[in-house]
Protein backbone atom coordinates (compact mmCIF):
# COMPACT_ATOMS: atom_id res chain seq x y z
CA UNK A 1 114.81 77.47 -55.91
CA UNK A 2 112.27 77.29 -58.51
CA UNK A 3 109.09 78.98 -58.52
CA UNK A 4 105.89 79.08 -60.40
CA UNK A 5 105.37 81.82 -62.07
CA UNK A 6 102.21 83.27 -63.15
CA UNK A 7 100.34 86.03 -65.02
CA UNK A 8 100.85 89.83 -63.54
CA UNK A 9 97.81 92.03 -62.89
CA UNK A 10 99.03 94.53 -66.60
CA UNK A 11 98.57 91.12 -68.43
CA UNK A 12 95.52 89.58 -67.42
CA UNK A 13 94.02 93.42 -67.67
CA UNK A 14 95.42 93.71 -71.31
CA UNK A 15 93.78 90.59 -71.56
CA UNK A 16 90.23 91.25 -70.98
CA UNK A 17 90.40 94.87 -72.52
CA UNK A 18 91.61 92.99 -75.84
CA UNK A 19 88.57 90.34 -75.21
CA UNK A 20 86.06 93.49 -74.19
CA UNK A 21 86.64 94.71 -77.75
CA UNK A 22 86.87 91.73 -79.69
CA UNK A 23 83.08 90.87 -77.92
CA UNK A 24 81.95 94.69 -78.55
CA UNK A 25 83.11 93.83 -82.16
CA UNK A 26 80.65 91.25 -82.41
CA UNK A 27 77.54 92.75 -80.79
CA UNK A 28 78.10 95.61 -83.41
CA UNK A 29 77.97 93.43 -85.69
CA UNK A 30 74.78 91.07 -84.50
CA UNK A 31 73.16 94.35 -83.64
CA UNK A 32 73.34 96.18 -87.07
CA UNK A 33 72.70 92.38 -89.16
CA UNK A 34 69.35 92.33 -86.76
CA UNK A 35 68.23 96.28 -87.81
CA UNK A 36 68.96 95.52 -91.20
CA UNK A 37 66.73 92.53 -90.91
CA UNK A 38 64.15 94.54 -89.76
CA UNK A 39 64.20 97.19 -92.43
CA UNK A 40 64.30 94.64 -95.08
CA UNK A 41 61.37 93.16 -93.59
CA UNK A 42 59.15 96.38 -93.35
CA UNK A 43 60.87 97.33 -96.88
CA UNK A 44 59.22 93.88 -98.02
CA UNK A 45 55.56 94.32 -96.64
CA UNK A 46 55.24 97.89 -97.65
CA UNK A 47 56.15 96.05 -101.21
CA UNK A 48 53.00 93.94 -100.69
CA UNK A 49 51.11 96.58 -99.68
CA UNK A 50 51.65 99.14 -102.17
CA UNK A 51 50.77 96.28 -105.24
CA UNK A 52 47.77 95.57 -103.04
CA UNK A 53 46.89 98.59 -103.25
CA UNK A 54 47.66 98.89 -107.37
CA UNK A 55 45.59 95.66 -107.35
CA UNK A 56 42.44 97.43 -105.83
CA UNK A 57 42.62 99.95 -107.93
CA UNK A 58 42.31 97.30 -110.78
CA UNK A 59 39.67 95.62 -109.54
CA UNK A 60 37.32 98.55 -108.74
CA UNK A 61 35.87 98.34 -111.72
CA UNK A 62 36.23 101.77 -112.79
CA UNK A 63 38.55 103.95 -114.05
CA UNK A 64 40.88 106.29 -111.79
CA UNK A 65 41.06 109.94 -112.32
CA UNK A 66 44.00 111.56 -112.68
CA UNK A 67 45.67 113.46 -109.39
CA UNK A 68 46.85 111.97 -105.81
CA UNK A 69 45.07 110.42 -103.61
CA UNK A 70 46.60 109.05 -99.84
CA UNK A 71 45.45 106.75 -97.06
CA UNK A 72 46.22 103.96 -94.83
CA UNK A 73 46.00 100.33 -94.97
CA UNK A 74 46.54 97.55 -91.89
CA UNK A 75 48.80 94.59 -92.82
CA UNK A 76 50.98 92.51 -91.22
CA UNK A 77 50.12 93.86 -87.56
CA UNK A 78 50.87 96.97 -88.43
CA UNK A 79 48.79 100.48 -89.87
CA UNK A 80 50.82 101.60 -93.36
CA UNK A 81 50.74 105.05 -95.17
CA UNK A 82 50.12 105.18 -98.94
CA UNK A 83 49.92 107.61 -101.64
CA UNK A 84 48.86 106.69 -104.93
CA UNK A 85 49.24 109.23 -107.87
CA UNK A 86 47.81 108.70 -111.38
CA UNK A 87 48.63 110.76 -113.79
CA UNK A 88 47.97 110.37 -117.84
CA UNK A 89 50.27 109.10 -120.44
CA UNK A 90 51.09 110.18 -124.21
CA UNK A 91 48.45 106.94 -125.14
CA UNK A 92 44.82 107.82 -124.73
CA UNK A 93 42.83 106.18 -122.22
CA UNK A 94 46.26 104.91 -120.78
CA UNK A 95 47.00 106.42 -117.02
CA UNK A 96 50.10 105.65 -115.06
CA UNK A 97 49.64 104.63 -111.21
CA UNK A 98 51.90 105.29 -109.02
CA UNK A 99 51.79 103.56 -105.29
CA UNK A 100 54.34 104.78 -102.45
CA UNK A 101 54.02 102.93 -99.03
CA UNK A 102 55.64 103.13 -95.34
CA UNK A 103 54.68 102.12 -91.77
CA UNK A 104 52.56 104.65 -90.51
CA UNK A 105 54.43 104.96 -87.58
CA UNK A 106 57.98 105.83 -88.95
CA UNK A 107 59.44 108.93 -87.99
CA UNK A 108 61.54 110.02 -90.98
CA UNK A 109 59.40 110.45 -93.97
CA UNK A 110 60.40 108.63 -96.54
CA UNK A 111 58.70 106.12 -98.39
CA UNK A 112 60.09 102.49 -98.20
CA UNK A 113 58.76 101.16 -101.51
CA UNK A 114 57.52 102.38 -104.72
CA UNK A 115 55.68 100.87 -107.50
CA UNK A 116 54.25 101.70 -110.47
CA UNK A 117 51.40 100.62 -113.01
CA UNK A 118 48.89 101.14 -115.71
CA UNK A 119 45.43 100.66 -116.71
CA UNK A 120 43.94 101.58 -119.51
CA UNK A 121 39.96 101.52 -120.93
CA UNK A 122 38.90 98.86 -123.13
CA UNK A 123 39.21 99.48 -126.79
CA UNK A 124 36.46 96.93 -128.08
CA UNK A 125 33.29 95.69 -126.35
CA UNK A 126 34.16 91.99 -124.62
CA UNK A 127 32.97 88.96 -125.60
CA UNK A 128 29.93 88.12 -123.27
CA UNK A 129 30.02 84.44 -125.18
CA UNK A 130 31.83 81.85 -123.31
CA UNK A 131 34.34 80.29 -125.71
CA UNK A 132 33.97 76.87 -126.12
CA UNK A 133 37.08 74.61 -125.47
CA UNK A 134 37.54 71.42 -127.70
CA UNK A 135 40.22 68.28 -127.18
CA UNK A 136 41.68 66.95 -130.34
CA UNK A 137 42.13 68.08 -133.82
CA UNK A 138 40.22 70.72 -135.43
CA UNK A 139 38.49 70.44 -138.96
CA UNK A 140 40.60 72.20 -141.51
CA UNK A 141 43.32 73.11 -139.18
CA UNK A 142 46.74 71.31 -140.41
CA UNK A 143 48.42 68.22 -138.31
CA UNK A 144 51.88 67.63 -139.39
CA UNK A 145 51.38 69.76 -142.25
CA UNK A 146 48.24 67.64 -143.66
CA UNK A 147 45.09 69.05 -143.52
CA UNK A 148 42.31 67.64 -141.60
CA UNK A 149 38.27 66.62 -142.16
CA UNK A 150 35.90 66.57 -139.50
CA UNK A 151 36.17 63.04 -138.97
CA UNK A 152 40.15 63.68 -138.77
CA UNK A 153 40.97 61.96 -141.68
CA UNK A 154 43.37 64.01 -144.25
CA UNK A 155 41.80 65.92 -146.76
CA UNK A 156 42.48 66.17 -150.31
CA UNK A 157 41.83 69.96 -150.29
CA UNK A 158 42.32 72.61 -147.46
CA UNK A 159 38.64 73.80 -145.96
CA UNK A 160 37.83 77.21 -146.20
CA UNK A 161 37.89 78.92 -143.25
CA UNK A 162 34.89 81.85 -142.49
């Protein structure tokens, strides 16, 4: 007599404990891809922010006085916490800016991105005049090594410049 023979109740139970790791594997593994994800995302906009925030201080117009300075910003749906120190360099009139960001709402401390600049005052008045932009050849400046005229025809002798 031949019978079937089938899988005990130890196997198929080995079976599914081997399966209920090999599946608790993978959730680990989708679940700590998806958090990094999400730090790499707020570690990206708290980038943007903190050059935003370098960029406004450009922009004001004036100059920033040394010492730190904090506040908050809204971006991205979301309220973020800056600090921006300046502090002064070994070049006069040259200051060092320094921006740290982080969602407002995080509970450890620590800042997610960091970035730094400089400004520095103006050494010479600028030039109010708006510079005037010519197309083609200028007089007494050399094409293919020959000088030119104002009519763009070679010249015997270089111009001389002012």
């Amino acid at each position: 007599m031949n019978r079937a023979r089938g899988f005990t109740l130890i196997e198929v139970l080995v079976a599914l404990a081997i399966v209920t790791i090999g599946m608790a594997a993978v959730l680990e593994a989708l679940t700590s891809s998806a958090r990094a994800t999400l730090y790499l995302r707020r570690k990206s906009f708290a980038e943007w922010v903190a050059l935003n925030q370098l960029e406004r201080l450009r922009l004001s117009g004036s100059f920033p006085h040394t010492g730190t300075s904090t506040g908050h910003r809204k971006y991205a749906k979301r309220e973020w916490h800056w600090e921006q120190k300046v502090s002064d360099t070994r070049v006069p009139g040259v200051v060092r800016i320094v921006v740290r960001t982080r969602p407002r709402e995080a509970k450890d401390k620590a800042w997610y991105a960091s970035v730094t600049g400089y400004m520095g005052r103006a050494i010479g008045q600028p030039n109010p005049l708006e510079p005037v932009w010519i197309s083609g050849p200028i007089a007494g400046v050399p094409v293919n090594g020959q000088p030119q005229g104002p009519n763009n025809s070679p010249l015997s002798k270089p111009l001389a410049l002012p």
